[in-house]
Protein backbone atom coordinates (compact mmCIF):
# COMPACT_ATOMS: atom_id res chain seq x y z
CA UNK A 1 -8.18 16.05 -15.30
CA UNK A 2 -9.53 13.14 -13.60
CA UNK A 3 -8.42 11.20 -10.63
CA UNK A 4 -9.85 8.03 -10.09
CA UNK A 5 -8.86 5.32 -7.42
CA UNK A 6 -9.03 1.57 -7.05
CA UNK A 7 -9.37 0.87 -10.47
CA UNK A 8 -7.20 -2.05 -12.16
CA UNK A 9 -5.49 -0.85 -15.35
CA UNK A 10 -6.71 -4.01 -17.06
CA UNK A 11 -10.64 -3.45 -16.09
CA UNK A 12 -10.20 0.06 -17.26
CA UNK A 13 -12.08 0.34 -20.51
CA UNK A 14 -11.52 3.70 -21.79
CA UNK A 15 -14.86 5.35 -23.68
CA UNK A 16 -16.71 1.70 -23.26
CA UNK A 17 -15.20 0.81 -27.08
CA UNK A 18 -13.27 -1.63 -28.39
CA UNK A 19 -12.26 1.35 -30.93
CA UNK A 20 -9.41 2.04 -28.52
CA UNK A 21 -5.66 1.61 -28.79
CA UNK A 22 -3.00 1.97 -26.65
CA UNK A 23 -0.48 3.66 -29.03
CA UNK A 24 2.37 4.40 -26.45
CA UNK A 25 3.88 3.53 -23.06
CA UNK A 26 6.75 4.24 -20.52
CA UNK A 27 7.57 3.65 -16.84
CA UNK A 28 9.49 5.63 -14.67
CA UNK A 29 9.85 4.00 -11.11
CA UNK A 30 6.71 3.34 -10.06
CA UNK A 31 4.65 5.22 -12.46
CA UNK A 32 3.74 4.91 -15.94
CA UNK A 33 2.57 6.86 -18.03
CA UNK A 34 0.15 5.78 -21.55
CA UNK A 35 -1.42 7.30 -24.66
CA UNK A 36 -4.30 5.96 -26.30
CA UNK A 37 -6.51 6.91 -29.01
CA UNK A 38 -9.45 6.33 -30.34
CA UNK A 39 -10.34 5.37 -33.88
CA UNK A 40 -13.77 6.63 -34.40
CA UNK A 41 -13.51 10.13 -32.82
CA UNK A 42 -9.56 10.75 -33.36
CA UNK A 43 -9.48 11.39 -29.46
CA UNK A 44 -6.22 11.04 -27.84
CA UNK A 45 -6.22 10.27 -24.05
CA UNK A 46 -3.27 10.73 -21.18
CA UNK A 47 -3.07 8.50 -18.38
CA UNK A 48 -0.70 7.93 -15.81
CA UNK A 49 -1.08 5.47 -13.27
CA UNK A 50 0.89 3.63 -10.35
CA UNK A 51 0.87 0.02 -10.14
CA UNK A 52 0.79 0.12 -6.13
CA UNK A 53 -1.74 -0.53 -4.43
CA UNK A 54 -4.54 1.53 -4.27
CA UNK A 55 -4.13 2.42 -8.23
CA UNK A 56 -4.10 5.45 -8.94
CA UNK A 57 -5.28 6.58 -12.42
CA UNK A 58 -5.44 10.25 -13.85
CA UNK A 59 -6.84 10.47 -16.96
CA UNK A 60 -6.69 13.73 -19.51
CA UNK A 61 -7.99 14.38 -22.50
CA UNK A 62 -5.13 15.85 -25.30
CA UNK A 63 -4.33 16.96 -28.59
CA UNK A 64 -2.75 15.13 -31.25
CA UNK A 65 0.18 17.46 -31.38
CA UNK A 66 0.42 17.21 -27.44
CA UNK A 67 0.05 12.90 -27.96
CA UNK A 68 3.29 13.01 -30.62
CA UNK A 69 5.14 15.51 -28.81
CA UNK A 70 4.79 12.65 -25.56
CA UNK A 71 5.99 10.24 -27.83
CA UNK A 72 8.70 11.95 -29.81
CA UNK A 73 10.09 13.05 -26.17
CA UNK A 74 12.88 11.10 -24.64
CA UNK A 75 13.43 10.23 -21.02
């Protein structure tokens, strides 16, 4: 996993592609928590970040399986 700080959610390019979707989104208080995925190298990538200032971004690498079982799951 990766942490990174001070970055802006909307600056944050993920893999430097315009290949990328975000496929999948929820917020729980202050966090949120996203699932893209890339077109050209079926990659699926985990984020979860907090709006508040300083951002904080963490940033994981997962499976597909993992991805659908995020998005299947209900809060």
């Amino acid at each position: 996993m990766k942490l990174l700080r001070n970055i802006k959610l909307d600056n944050y390019n993920f893999y430097n592609s315009g290949a990328t979707r975000k496929i999948f989104s929820v917020g729980y208080e202050n966090l949120t928590t996203f699932v893209y995925y890339q077109d050209a190298s079926n990659r699926y990538t985990l984020v979860i970040a907090k709006g508040d200032d300083p951002p904080l971004i963490v940033e994981k690498k997962i499976t597909r399986a993992e991805a659908f079982r995020l998005m299947n799951t209900r809060p």
